[in-house]
C-alpha atoms as a PDB file:
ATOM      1  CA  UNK A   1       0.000   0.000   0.000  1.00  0.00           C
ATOM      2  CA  UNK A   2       1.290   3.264  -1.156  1.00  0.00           C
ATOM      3  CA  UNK A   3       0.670   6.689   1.241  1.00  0.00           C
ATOM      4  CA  UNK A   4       0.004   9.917  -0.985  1.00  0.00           C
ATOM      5  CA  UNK A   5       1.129  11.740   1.758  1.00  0.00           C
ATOM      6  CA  UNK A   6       4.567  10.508   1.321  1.00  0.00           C
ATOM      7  CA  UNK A   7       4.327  10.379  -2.128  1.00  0.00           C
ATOM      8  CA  UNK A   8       3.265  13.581  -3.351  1.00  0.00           C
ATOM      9  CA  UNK A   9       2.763  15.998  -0.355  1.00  0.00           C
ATOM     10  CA  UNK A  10       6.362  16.201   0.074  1.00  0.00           C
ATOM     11  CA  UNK A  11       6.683  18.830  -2.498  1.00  0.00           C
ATOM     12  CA  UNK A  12       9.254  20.804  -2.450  1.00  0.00           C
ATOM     13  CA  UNK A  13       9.243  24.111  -1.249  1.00  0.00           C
ATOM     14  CA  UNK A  14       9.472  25.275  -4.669  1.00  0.00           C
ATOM     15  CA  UNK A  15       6.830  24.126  -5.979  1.00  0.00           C
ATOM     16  CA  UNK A  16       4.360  25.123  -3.287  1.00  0.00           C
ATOM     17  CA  UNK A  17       5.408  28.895  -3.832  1.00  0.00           C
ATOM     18  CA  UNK A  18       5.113  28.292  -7.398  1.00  0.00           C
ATOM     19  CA  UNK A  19       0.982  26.783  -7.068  1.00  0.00           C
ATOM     20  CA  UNK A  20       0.937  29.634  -3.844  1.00  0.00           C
ATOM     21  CA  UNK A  21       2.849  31.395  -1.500  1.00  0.00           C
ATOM     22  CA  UNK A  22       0.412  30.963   0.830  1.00  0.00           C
ATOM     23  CA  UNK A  23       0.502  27.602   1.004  1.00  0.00           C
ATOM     24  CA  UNK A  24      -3.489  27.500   0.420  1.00  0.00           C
ATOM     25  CA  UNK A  25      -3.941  25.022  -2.640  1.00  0.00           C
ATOM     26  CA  UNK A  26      -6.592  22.088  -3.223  1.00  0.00           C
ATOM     27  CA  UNK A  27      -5.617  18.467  -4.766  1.00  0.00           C
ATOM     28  CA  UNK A  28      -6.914  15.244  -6.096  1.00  0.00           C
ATOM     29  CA  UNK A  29      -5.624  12.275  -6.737  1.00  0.00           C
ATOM     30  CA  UNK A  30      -6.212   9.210  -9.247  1.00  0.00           C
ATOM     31  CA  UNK A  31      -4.875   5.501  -9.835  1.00  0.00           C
ATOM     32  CA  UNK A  32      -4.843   4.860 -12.992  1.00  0.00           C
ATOM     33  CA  UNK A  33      -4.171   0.873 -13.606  1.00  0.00           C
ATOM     34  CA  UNK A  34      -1.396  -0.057 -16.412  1.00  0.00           C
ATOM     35  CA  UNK A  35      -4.013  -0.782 -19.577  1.00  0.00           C
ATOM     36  CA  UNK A  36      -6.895   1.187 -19.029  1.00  0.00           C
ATOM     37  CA  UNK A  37     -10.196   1.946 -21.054  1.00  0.00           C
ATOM     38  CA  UNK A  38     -10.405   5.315 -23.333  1.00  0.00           C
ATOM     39  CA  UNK A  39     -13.266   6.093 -20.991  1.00  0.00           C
ATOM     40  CA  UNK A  40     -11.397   5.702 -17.795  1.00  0.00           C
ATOM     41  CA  UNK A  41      -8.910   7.909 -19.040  1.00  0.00           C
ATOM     42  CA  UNK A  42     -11.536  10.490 -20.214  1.00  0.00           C
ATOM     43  CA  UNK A  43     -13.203  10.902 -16.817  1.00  0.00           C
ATOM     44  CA  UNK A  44      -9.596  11.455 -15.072  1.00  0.00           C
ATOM     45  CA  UNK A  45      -8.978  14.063 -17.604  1.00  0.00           C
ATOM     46  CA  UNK A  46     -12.864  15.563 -16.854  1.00  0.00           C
ATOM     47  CA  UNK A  47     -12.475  15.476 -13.286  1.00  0.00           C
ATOM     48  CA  UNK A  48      -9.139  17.298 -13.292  1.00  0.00           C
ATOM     49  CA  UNK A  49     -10.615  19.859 -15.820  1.00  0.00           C
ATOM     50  CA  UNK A  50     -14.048  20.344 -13.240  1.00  0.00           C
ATOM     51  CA  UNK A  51     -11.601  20.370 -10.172  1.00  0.00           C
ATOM     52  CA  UNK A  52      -9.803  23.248 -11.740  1.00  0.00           C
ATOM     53  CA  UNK A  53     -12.825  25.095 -12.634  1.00  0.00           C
ATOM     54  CA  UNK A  54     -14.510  24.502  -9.319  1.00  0.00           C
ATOM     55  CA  UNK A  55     -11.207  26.623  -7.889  1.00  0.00           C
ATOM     56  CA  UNK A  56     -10.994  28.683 -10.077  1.00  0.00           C
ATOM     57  CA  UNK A  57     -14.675  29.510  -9.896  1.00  0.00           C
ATOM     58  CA  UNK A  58     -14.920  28.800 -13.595  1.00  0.00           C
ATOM     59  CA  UNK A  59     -17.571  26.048 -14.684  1.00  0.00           C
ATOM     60  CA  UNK A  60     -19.796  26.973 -17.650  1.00  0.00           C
ATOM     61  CA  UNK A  61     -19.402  24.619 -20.353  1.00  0.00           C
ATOM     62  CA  UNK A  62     -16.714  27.129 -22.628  1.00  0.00           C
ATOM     63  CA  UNK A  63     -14.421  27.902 -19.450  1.00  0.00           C
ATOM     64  CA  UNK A  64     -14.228  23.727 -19.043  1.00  0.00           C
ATOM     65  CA  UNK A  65     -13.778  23.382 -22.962  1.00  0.00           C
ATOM     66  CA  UNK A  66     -10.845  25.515 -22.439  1.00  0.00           C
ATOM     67  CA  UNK A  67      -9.296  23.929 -19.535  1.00  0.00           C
ATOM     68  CA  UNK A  68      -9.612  20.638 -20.981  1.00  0.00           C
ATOM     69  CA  UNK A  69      -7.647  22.057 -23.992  1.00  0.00           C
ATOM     70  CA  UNK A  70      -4.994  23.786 -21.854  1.00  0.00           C
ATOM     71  CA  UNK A  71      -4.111  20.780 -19.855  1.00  0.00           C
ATOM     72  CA  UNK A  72      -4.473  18.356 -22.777  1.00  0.00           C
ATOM     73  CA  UNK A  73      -0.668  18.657 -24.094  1.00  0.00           C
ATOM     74  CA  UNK A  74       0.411  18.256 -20.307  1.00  0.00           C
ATOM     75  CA  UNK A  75      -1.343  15.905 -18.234  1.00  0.00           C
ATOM     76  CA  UNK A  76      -2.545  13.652 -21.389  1.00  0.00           C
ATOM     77  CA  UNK A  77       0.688  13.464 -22.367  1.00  0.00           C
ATOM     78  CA  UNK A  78       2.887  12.600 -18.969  1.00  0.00           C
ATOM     79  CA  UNK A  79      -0.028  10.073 -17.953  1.00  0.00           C
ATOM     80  CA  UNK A  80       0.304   8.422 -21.338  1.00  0.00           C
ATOM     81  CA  UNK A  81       3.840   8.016 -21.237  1.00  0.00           C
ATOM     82  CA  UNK A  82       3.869   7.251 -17.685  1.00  0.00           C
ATOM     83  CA  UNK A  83       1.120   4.499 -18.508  1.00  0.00           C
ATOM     84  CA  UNK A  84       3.330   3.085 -21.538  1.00  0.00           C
ATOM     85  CA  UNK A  85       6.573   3.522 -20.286  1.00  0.00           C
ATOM     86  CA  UNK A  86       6.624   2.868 -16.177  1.00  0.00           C
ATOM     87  CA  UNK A  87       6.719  -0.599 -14.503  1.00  0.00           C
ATOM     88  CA  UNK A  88       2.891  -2.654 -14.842  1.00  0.00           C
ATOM     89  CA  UNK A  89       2.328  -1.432 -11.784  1.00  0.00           C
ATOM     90  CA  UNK A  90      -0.033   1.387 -12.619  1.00  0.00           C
ATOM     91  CA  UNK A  91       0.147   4.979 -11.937  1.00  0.00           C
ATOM     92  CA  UNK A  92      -0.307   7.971  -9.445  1.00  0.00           C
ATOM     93  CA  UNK A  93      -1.076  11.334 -10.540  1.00  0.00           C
ATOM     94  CA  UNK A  94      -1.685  14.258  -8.401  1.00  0.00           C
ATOM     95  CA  UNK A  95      -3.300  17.819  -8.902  1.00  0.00           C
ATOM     96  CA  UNK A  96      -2.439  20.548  -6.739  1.00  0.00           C
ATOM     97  CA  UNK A  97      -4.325  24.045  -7.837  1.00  0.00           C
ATOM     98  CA  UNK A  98      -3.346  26.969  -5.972  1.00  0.00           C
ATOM     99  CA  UNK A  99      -3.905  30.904  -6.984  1.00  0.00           C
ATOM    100  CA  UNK A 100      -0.880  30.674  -9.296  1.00  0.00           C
ATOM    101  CA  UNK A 101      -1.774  27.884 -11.641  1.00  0.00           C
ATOM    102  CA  UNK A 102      -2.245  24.002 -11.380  1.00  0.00           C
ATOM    103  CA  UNK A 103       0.510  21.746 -10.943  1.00  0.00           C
ATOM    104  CA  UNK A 104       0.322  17.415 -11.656  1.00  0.00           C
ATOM    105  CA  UNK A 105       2.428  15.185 -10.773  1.00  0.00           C
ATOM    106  CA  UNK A 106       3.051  11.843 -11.529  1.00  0.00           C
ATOM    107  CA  UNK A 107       4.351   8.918 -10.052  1.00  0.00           C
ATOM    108  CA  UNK A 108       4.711   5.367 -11.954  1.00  0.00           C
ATOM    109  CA  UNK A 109       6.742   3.432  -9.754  1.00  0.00           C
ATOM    110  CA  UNK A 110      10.060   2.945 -12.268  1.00  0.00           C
ATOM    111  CA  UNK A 111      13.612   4.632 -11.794  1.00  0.00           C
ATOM    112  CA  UNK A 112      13.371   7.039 -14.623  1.00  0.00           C
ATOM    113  CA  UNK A 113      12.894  10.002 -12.985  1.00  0.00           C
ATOM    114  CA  UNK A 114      15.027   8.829  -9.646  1.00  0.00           C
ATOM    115  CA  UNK A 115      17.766   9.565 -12.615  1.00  0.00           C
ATOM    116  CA  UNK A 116      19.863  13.014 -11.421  1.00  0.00           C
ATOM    117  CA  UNK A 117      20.486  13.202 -15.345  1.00  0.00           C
ATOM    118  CA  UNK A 118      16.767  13.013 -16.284  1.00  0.00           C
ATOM    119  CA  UNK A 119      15.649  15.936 -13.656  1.00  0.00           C
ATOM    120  CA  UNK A 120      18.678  18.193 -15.193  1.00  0.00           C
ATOM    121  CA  UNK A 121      17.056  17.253 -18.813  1.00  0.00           C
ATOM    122  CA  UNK A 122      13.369  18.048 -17.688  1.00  0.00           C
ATOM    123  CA  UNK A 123      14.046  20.661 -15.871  1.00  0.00           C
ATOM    124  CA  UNK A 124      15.980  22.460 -18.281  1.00  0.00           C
ATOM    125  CA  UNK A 125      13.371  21.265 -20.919  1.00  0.00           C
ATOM    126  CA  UNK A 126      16.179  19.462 -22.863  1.00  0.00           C
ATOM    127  CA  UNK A 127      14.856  16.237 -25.233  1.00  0.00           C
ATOM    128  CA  UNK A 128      16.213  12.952 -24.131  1.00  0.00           C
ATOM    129  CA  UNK A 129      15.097  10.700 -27.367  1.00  0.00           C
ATOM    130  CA  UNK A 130      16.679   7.285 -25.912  1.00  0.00           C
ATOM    131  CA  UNK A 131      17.539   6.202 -22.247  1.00  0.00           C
ATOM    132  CA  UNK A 132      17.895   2.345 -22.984  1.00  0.00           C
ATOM    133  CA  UNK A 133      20.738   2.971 -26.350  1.00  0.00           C
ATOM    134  CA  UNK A 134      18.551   2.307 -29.050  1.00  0.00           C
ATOM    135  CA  UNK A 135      17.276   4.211 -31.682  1.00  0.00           C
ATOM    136  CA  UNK A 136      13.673   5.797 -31.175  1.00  0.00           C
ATOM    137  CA  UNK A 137      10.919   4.465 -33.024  1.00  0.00           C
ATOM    138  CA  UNK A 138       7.162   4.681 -34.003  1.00  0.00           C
ATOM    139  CA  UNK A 139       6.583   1.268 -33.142  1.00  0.00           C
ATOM    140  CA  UNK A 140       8.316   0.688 -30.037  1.00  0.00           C
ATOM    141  CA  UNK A 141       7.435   4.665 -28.999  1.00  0.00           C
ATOM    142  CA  UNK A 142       9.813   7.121 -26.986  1.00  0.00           C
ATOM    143  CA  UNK A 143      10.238   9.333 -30.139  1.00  0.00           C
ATOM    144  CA  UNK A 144       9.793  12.197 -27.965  1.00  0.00           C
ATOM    145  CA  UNK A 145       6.986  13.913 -29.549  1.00  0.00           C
ATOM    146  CA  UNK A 146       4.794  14.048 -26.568  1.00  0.00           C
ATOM    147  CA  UNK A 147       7.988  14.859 -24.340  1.00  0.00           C
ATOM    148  CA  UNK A 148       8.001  17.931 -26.081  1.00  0.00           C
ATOM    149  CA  UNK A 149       4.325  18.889 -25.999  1.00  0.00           C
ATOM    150  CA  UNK A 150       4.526  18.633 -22.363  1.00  0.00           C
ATOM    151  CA  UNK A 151       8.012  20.707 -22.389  1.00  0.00           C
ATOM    152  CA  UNK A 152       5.979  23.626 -24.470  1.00  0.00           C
ATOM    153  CA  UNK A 153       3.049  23.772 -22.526  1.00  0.00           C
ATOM    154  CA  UNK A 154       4.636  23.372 -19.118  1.00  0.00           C
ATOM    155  CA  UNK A 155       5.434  26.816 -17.739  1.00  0.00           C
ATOM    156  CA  UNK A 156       7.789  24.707 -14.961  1.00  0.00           C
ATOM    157  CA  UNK A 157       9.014  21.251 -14.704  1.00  0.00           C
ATOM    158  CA  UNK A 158      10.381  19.754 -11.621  1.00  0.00           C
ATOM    159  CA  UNK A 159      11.299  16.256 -10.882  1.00  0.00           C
ATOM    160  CA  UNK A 160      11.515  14.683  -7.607  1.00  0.00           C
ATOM    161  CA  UNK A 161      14.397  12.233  -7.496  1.00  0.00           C
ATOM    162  CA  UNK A 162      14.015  10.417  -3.958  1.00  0.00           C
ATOM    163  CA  UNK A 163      10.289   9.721  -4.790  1.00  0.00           C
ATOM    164  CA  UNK A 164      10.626   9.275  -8.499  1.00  0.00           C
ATOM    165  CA  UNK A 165       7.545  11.920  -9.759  1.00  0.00           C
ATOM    166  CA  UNK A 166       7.542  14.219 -12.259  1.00  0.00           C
ATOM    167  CA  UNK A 167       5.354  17.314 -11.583  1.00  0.00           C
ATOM    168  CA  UNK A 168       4.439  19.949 -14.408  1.00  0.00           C
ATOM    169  CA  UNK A 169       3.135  23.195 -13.798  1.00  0.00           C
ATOM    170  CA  UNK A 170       1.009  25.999 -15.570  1.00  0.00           C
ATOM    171  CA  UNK A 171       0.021  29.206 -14.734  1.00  0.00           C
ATOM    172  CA  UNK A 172      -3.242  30.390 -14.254  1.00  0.00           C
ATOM    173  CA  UNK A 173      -3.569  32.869 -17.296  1.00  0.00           C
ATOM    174  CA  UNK A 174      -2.275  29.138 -19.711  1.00  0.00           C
ATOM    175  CA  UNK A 175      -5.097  27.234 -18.104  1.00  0.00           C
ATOM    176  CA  UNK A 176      -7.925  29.860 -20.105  1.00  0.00           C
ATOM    177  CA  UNK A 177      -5.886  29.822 -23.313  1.00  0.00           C
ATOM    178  CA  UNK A 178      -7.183  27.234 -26.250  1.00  0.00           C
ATOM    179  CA  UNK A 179      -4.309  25.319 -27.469  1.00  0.00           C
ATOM    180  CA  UNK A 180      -3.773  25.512 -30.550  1.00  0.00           C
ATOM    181  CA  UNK A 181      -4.071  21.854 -32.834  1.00  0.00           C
ATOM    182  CA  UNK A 182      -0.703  20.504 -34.067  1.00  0.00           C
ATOM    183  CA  UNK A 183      -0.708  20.415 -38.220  1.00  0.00           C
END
């Protein structure tokens, strides 16, 4: 049995005055098992658009189009690859929303990010396209594609060697902005 509390509410200090210097922020937490249903993945995504509305006092049905569209390239993203990539174990994510912006953070059990190289390369937003020497591919994913959705529509990235989680952030004003559709 895994405890959230040690999992994701040891966030570092930085990242709490990033979501709010006040240390006032709301979260909410999912499993998601290793192969789940479209659906299952569609309410997580719903209930971490609503969540954010609900704090941000934003809930008619455009506001929550938007949202969902804002966090799309970032939390879609880092729960598919944690999903495809991470152990069979399943995964944790986390939102924290606090008056700066939302922040979500992910935990899927493998070493990946317990990898001092890997936080300098997310942090720094720099592509990594292999970790295991081969070549990137379609079929076996890792290209990097998604990596680098996540790395333009993250305002920060911080990873969280000791526990092994990746959190993303983005401000406030990024959560009301429609992203725009890759060609």
């Amino acid at each position: 049995m895994y405890d959230l509390e040690t999992i994701f509410f040891e966030l570092s200090k930085e990242i709490i005055d990033v979501l709010d210097h006040k240390r006032k922020y709301s979260s909410l937490y999912h499993f998601i098992k290793r192969d789940p249903k479209p659906q299952d993945i569609g309410i997580v995504m719903m209930s971490i658009g609503q969540q954010i509305g609900l704090c941000y006092k934003r809930t008619n049905g455009e506001e929550l189009l938007r949202i969902g569209q804002a966090i799309q390239p970032v939390f879609l993203e880092a729960l598919k690859n944690s999903i495809l990539h991470g152990p069979q174990k399943g995964v944790f994510a986390g939102l924290f929303v606090g008056e700066q912006g939302a922040c979500y953070g992910f935990k899927d059990f493998g070493d990946y990010f317990k990898n001092t190289n890997v936080k300098r390369s997310w942090e720094s937003k720099t592509l990594i396209r292999s970790t295991n020497g081969k070549q990137p591919s379609y079929i076996d994913g890792g290209y990097g594609f998604g990596d680098e959705m996540i790395y333009e529509y993250s305002d920060r990235i911080y990873v969280d060697c000791k526990q092994g989680v990746l959190y993303c952030f983005q401000a406030k004003k990024r959560l009301f902005e429609i992203a725009p559709i890759p060609d």
